[in-house]
PDB file of N, CA and C in Angstrom:
ATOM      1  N   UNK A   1     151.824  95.707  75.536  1.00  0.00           N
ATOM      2  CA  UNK A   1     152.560  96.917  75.253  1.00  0.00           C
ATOM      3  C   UNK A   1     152.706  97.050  73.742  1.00  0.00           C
ATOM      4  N   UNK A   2     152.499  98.281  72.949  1.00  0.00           N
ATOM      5  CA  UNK A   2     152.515  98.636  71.924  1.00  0.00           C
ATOM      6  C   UNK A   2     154.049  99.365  71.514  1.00  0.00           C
ATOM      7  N   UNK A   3     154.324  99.229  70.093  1.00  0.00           N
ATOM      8  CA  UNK A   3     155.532  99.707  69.852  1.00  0.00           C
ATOM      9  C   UNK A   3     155.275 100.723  69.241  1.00  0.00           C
ATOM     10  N   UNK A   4     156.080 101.899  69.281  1.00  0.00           N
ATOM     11  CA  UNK A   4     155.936 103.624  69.276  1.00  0.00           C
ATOM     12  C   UNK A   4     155.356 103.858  67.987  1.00  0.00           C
ATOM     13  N   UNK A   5     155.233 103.210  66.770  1.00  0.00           N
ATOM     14  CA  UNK A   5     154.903 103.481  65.601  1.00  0.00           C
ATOM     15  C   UNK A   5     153.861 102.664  64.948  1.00  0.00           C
ATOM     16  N   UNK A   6     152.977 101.662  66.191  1.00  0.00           N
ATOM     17  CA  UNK A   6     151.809 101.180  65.697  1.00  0.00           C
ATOM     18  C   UNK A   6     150.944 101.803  66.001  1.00  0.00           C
ATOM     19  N   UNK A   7     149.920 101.754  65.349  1.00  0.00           N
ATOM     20  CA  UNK A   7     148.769 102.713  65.304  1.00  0.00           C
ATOM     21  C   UNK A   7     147.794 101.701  66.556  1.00  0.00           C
ATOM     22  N   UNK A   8     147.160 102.677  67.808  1.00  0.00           N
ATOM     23  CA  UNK A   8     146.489 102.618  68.875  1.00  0.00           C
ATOM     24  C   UNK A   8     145.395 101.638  68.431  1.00  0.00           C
ATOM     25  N   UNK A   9     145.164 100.131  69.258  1.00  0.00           N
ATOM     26  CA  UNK A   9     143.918  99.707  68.772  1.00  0.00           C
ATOM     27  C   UNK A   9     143.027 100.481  69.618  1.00  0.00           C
ATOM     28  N   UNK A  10     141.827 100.053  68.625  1.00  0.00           N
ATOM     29  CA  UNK A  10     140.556 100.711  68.590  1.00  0.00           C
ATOM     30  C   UNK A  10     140.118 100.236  70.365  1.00  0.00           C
ATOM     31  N   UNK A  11     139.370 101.385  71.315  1.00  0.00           N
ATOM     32  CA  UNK A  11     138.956 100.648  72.570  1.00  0.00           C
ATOM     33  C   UNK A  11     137.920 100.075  72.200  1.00  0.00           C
ATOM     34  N   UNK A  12     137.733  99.147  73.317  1.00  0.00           N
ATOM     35  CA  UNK A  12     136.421  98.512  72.958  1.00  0.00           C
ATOM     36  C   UNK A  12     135.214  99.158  73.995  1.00  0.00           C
ATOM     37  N   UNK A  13     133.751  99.531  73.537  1.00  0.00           N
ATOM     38  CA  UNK A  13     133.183 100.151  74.051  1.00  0.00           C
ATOM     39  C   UNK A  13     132.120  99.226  74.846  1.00  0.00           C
ATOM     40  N   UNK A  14     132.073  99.832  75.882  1.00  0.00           N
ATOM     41  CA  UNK A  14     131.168  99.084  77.195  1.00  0.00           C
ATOM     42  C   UNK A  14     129.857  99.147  77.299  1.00  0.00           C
ATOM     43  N   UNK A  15     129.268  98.315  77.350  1.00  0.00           N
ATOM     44  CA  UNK A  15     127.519  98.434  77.275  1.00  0.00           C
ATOM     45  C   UNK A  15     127.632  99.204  78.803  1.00  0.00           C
ATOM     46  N   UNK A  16     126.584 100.040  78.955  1.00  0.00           N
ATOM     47  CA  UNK A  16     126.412 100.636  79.874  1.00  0.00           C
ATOM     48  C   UNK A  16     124.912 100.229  80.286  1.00  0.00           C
ATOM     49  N   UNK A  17     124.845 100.246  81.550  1.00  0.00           N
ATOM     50  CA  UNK A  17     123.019  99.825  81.821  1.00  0.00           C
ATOM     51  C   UNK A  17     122.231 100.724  81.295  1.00  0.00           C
ATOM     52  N   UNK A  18     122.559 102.105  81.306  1.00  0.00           N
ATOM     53  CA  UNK A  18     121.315 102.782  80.683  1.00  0.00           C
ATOM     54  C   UNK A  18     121.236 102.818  79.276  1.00  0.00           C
ATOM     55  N   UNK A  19     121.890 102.149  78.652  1.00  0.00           N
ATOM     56  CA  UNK A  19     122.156 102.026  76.962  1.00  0.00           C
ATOM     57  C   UNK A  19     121.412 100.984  76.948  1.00  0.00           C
ATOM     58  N   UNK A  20     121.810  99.686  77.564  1.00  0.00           N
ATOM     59  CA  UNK A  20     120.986  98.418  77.542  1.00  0.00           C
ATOM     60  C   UNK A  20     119.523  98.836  78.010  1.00  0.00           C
ATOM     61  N   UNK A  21     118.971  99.548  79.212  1.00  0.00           N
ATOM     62  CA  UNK A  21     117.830  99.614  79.466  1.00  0.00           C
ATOM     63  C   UNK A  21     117.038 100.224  78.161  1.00  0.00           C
ATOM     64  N   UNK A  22     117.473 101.076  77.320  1.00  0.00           N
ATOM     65  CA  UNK A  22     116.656 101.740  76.281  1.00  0.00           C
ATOM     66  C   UNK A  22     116.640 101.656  75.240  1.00  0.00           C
ATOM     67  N   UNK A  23     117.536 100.313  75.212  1.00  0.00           N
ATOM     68  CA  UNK A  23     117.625  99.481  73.438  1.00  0.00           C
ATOM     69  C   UNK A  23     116.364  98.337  74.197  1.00  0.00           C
ATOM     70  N   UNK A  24     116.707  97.637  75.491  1.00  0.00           N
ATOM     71  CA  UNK A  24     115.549  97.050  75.603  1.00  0.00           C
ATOM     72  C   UNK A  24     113.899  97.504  75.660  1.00  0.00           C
ATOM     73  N   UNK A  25     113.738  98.760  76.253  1.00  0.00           N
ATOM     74  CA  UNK A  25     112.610  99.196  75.925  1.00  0.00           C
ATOM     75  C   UNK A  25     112.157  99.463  74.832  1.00  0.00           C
ATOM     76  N   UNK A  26     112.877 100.205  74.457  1.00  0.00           N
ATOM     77  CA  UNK A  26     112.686  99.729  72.472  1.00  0.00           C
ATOM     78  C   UNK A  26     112.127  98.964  71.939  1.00  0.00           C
ATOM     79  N   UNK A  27     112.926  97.808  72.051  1.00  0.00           N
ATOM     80  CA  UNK A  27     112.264  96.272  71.204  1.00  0.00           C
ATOM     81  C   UNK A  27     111.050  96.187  72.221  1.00  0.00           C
ATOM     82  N   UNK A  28     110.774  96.500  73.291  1.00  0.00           N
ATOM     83  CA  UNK A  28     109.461  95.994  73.904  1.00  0.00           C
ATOM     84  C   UNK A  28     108.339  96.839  73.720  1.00  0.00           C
ATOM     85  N   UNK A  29     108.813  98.080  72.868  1.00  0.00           N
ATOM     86  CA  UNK A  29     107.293  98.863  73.156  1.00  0.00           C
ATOM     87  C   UNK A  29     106.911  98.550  71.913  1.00  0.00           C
ATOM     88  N   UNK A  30     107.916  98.459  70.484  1.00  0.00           N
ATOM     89  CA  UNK A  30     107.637  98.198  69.035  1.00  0.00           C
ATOM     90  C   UNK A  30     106.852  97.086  68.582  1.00  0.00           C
ATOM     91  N   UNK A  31     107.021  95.905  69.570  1.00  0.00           N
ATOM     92  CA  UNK A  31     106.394  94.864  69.078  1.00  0.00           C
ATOM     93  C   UNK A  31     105.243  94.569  69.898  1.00  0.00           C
ATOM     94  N   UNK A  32     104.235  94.546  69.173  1.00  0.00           N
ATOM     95  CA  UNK A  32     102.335  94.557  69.799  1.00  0.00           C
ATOM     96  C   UNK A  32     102.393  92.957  70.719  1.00  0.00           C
ATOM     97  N   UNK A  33     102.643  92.144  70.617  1.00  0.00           N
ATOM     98  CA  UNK A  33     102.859  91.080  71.199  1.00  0.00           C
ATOM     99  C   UNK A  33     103.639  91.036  72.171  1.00  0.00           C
ATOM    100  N   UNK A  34     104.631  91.859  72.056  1.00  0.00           N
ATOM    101  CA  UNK A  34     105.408  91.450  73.687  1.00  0.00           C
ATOM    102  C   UNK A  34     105.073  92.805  74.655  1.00  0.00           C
ATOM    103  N   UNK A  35     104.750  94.064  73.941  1.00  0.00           N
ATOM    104  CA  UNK A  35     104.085  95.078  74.858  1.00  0.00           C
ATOM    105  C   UNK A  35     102.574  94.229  75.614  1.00  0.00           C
ATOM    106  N   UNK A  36     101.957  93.862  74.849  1.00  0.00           N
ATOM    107  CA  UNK A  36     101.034  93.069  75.622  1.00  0.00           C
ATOM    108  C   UNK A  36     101.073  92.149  76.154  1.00  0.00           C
ATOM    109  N   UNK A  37     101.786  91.549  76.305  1.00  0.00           N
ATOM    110  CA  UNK A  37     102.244  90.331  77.234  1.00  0.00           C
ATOM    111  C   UNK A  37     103.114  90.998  78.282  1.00  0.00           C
ATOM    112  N   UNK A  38     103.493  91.876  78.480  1.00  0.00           N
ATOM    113  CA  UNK A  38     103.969  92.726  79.161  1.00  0.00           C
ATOM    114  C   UNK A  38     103.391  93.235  80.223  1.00  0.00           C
ATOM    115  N   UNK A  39     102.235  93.797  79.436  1.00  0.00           N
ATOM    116  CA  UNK A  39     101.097  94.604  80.255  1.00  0.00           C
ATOM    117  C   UNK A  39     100.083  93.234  81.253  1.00  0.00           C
ATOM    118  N   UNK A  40      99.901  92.106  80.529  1.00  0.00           N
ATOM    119  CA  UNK A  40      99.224  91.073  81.120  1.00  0.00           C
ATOM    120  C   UNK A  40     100.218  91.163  82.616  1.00  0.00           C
ATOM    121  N   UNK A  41     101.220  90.542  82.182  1.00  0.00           N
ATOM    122  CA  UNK A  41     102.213  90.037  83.135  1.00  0.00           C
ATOM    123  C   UNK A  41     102.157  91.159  84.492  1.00  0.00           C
ATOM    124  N   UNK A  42     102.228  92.320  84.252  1.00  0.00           N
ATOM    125  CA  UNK A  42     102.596  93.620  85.364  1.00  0.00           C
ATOM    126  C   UNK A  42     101.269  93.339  86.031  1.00  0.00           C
ATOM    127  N   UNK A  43      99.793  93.482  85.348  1.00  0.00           N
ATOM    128  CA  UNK A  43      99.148  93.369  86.362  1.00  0.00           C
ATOM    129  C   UNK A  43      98.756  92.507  86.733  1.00  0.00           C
ATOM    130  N   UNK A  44      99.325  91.138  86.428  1.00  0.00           N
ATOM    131  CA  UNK A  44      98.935  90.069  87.439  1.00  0.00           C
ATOM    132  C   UNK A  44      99.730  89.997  88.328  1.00  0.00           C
ATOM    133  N   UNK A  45     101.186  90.964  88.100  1.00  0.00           N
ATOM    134  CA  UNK A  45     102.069  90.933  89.146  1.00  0.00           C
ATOM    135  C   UNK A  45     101.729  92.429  90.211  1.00  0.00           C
ATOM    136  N   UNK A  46     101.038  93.154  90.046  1.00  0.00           N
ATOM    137  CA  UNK A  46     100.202  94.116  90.953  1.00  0.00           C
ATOM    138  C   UNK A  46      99.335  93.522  91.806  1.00  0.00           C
ATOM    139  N   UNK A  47      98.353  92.669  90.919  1.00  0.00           N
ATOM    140  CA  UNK A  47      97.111  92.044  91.255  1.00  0.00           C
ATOM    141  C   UNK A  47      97.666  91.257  92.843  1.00  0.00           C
ATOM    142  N   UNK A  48      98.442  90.578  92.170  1.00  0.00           N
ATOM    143  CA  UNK A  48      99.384  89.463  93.399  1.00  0.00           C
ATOM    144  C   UNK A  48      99.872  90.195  94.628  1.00  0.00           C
ATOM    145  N   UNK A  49     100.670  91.417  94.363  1.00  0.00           N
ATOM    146  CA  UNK A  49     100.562  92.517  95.259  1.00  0.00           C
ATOM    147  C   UNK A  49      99.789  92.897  95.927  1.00  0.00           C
ATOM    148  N   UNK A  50      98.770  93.217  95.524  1.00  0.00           N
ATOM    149  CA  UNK A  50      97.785  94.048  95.999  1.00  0.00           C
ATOM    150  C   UNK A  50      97.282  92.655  97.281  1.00  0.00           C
ATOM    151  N   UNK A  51      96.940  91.767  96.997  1.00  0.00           N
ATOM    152  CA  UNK A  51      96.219  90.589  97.510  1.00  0.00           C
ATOM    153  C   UNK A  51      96.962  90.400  98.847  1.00  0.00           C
ATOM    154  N   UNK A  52      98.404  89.703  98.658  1.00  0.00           N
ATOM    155  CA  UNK A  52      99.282  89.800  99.710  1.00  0.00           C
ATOM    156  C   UNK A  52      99.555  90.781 100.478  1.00  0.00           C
ATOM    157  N   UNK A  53      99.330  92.275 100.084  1.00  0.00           N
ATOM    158  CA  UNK A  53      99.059  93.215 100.945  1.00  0.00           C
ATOM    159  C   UNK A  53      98.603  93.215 101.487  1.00  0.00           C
ATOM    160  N   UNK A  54      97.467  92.844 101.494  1.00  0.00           N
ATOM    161  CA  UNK A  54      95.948  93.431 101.965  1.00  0.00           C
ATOM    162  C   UNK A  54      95.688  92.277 102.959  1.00  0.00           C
ATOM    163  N   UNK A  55      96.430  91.071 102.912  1.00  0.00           N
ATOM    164  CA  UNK A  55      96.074  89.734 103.466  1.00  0.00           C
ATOM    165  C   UNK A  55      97.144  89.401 104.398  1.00  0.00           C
ATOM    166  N   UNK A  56      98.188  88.204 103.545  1.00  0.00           N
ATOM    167  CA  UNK A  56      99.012  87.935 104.966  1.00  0.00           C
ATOM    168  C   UNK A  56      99.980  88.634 104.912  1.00  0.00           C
ATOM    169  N   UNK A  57     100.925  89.574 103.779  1.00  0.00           N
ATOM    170  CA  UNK A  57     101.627  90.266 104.837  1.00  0.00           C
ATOM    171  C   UNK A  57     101.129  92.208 105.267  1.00  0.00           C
ATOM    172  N   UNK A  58      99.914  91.973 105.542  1.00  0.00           N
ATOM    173  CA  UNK A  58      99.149  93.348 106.412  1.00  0.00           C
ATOM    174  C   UNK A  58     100.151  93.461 107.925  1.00  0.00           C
ATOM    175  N   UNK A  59     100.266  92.202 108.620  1.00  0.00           N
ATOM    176  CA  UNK A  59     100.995  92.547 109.826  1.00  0.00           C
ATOM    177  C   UNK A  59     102.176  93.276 109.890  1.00  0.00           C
ATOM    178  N   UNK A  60     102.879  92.706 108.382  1.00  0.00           N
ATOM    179  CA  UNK A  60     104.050  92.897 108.519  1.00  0.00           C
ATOM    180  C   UNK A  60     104.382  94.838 107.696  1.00  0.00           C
ATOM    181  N   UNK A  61     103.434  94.917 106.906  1.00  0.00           N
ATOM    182  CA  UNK A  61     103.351  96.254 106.302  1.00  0.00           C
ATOM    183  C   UNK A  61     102.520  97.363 107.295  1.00  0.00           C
ATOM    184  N   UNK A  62     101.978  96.317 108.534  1.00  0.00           N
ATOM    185  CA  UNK A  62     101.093  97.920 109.351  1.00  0.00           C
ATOM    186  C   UNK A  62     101.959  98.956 109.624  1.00  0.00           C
ATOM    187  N   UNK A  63     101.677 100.153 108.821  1.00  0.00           N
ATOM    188  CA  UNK A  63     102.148 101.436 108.871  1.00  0.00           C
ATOM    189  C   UNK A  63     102.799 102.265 110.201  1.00  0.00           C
ATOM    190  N   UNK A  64     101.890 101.796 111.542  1.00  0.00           N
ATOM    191  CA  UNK A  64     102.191 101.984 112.683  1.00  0.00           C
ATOM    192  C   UNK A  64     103.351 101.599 112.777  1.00  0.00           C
ATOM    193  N   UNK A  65     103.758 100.238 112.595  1.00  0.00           N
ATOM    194  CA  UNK A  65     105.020  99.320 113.456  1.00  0.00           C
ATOM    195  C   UNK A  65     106.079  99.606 112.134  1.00  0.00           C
ATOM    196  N   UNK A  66     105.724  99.546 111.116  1.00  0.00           N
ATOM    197  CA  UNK A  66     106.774  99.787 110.211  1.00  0.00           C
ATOM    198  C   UNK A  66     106.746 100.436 108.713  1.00  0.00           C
ATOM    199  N   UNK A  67     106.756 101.662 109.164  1.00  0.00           N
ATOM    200  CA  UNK A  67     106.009 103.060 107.845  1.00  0.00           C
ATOM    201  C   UNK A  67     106.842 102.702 106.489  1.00  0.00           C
ATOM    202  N   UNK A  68     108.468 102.488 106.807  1.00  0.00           N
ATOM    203  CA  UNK A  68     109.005 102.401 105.542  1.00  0.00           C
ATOM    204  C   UNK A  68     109.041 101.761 104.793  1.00  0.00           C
ATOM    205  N   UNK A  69     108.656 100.019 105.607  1.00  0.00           N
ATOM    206  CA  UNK A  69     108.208  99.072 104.692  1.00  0.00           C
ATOM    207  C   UNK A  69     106.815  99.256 103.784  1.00  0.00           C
ATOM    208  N   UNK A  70     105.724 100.043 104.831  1.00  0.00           N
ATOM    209  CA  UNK A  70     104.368 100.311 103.931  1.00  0.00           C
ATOM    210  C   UNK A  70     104.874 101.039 102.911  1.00  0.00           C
ATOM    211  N   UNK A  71     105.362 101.855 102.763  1.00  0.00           N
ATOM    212  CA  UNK A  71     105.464 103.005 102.142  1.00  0.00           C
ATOM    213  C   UNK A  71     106.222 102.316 100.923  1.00  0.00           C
ATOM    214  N   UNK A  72     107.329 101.702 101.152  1.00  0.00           N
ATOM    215  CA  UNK A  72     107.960 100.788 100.185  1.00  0.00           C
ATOM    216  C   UNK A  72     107.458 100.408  99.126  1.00  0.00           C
ATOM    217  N   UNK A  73     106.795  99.188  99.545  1.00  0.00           N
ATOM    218  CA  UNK A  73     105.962  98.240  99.548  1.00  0.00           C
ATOM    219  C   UNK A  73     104.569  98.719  98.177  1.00  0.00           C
ATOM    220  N   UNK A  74     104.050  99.289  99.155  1.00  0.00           N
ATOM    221  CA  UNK A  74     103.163  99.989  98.279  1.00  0.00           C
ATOM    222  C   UNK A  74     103.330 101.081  96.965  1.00  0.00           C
ATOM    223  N   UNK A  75     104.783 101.554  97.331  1.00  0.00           N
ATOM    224  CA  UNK A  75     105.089 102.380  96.122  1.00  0.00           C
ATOM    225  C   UNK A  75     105.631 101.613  94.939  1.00  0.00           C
ATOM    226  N   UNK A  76     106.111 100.436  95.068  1.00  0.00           N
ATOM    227  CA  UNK A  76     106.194  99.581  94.066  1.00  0.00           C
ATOM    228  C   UNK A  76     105.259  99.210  93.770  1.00  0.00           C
ATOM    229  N   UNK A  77     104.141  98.603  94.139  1.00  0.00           N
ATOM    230  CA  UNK A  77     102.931  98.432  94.004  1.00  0.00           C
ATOM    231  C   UNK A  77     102.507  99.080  93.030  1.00  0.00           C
ATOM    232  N   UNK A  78     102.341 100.798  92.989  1.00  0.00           N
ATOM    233  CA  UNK A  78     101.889 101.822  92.624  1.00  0.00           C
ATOM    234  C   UNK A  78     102.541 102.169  90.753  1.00  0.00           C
ATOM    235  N   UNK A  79     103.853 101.906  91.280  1.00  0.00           N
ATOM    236  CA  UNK A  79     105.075 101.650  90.407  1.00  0.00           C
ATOM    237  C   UNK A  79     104.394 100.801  89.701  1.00  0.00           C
ATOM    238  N   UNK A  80     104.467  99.286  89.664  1.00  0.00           N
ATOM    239  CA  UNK A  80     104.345  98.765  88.660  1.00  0.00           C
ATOM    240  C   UNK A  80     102.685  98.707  87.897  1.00  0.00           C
ATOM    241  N   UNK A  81     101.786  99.448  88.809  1.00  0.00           N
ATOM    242  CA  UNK A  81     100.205  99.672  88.393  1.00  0.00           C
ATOM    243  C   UNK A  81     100.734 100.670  86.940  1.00  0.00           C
ATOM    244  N   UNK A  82     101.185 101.365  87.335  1.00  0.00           N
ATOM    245  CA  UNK A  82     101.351 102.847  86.420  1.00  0.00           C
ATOM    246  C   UNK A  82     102.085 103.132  85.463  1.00  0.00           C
ATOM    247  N   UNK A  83     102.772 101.459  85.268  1.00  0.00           N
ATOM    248  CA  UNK A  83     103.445 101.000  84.459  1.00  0.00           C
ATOM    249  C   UNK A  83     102.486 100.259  83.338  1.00  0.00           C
ATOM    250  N   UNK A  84     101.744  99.636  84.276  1.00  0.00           N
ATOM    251  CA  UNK A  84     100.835  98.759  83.098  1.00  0.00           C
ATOM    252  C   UNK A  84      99.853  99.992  82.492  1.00  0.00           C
ATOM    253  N   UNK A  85      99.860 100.971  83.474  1.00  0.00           N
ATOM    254  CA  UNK A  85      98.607 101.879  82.581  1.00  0.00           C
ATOM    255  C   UNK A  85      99.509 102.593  81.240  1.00  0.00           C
ATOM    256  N   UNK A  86     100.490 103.281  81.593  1.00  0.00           N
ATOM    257  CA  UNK A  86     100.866 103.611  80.666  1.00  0.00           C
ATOM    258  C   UNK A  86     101.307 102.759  79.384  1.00  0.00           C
ATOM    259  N   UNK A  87     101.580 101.759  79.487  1.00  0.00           N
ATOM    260  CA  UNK A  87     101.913 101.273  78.460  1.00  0.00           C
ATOM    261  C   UNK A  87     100.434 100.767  77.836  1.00  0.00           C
ATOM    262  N   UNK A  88      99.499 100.378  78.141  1.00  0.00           N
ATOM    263  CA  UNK A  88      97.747 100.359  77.896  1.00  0.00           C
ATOM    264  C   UNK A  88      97.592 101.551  76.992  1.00  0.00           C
ATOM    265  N   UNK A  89      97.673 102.539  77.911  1.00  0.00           N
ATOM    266  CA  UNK A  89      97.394 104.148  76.914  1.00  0.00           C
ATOM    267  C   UNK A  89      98.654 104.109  75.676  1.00  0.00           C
ATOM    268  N   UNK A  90      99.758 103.656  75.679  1.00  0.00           N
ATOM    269  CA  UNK A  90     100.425 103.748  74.837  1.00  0.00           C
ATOM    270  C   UNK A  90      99.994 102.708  73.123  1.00  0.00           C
ATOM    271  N   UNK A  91      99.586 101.817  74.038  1.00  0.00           N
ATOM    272  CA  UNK A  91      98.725 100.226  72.869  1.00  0.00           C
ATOM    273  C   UNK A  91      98.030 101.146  72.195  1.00  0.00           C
ATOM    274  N   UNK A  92      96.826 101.885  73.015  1.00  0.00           N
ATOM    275  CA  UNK A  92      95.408 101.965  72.316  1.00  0.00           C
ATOM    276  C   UNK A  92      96.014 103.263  71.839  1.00  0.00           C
ATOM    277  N   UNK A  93      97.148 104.366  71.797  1.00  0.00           N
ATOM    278  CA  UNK A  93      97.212 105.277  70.850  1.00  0.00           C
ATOM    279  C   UNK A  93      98.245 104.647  69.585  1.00  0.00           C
ATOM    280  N   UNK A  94      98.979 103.301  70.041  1.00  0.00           N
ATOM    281  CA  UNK A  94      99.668 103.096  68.648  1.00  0.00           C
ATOM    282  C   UNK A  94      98.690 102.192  68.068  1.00  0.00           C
ATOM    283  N   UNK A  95      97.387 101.715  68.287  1.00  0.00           N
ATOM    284  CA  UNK A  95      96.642 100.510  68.058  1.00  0.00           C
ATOM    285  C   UNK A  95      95.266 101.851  66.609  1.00  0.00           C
ATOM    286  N   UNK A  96      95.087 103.084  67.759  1.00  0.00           N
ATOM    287  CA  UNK A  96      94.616 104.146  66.936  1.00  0.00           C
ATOM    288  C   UNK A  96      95.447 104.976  65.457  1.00  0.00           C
ATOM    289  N   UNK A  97      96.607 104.719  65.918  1.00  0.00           N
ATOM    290  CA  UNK A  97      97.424 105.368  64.760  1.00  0.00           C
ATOM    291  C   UNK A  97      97.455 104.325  63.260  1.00  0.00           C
ATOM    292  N   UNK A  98      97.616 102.975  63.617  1.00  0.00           N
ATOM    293  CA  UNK A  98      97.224 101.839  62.631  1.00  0.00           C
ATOM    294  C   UNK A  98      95.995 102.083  62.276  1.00  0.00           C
ATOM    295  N   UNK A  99      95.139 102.372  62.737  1.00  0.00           N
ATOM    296  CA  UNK A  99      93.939 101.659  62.234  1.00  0.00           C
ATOM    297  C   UNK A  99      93.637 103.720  61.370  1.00  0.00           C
ATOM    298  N   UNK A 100      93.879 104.430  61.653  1.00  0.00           N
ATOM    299  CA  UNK A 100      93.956 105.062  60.814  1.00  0.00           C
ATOM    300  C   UNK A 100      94.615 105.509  59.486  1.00  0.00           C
ATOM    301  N   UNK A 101      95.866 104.984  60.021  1.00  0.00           N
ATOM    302  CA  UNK A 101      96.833 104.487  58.663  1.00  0.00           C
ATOM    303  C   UNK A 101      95.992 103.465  57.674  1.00  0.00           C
ATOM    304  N   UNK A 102      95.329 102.589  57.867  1.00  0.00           N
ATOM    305  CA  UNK A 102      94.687 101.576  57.190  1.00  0.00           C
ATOM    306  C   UNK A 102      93.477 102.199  56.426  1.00  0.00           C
ATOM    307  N   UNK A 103      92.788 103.069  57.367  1.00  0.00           N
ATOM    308  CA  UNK A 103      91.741 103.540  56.875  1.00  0.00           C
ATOM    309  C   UNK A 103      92.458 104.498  55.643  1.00  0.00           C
ATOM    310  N   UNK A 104      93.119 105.267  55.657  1.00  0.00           N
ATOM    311  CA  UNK A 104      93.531 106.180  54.312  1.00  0.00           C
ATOM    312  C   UNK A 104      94.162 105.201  53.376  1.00  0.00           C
ATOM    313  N   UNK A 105      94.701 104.298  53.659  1.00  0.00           N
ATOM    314  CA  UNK A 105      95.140 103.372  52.573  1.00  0.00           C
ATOM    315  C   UNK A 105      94.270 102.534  51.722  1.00  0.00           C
ATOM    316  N   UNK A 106      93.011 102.459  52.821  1.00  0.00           N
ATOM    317  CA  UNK A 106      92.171 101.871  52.094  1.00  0.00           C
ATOM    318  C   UNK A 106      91.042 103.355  51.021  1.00  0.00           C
ATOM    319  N   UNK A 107      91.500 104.050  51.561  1.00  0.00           N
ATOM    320  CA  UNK A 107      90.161 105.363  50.688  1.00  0.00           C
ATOM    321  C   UNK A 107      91.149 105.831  49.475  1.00  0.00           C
ATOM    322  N   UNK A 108      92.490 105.396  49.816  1.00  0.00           N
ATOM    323  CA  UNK A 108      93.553 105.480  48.249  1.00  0.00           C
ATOM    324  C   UNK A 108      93.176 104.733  47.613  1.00  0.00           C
ATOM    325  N   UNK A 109      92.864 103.734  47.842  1.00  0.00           N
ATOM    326  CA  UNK A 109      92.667 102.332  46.984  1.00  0.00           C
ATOM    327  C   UNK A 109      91.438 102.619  46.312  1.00  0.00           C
ATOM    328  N   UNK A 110      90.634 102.786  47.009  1.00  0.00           N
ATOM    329  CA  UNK A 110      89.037 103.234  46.221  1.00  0.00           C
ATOM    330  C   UNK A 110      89.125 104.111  45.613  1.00  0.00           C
ATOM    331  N   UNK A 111      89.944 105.195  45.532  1.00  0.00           N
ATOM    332  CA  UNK A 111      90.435 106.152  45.054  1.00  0.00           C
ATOM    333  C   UNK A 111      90.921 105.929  43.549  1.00  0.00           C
ATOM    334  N   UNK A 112      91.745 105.119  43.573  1.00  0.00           N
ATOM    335  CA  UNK A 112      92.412 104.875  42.258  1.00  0.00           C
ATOM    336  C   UNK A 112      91.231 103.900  41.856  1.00  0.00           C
ATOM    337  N   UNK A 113      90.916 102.878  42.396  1.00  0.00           N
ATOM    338  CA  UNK A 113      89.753 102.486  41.316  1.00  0.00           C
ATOM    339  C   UNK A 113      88.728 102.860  40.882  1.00  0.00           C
ATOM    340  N   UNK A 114      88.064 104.110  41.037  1.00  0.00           N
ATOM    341  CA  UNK A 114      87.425 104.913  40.669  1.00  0.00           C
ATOM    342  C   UNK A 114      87.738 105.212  39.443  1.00  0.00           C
ATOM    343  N   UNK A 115      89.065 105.664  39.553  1.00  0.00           N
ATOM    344  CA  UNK A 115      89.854 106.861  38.702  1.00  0.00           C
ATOM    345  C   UNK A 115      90.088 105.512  37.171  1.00  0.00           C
ATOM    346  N   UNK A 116      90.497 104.191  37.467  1.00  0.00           N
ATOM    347  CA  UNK A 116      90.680 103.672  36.776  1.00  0.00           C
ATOM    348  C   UNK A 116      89.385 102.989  35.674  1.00  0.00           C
ATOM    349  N   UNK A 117      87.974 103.006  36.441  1.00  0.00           N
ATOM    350  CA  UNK A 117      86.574 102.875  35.912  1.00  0.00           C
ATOM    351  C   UNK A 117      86.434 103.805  35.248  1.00  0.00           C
TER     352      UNK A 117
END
């Protein structure tokens, strides 16, 4: 309990999951090393999916006897495929944006030594 003439402490503010989810995506798409280790990881964890699908648990995913598990099942599947693609297409357009950055930095450079000959 506070007395009538102290000034209100400050609240303290709550991480919220969707604050945490998009400070973590953040640090994971910025750094080329853990986006790609990222992307490894998803589709060996599809790959693994896909296999066990298709193999021993087929009985348990046949669509006939139990649609919502296929349907499930496979949409995560799908989910985490389309995860690794996008973040792939995301590499090779931030992997394209470097290497063009480099290239003009390097035709500055030749640039000025020209200018300086």
């Amino acid at each position: 309990m506070s007395l009538p003439n102290e000034p209100e402490a400050p609240k303290e503010k709550k991480l919220r999951f969707a604050s945490f989810a998009i400070h973590a995506t953040r640090g994971l798409v910025r750094d080329q090393q853990t986006r790609r280790m990222t992307m490894f990881v998803l589709v060996i964890v599809a790959l693994v999916m896909l296999f066990l699908g298709a193999t021993f648990l087929a009985p348990v995913l046949d669509p006939h006897l139990r649609p919502g598990w296929f349907i499930f099942y496979w949409a995560i599947c799908a989910w985490i495929t389309m995860t690794a693609v996008l973040l792939t297409i995301f590499d090779l357009l931030m992997v394209r944006a470097r290497g063009r950055g480099e290239k003009r930095r390097l035709q500055d450079e030749l640039a000025e030594d020209d200018e300086a000959t």
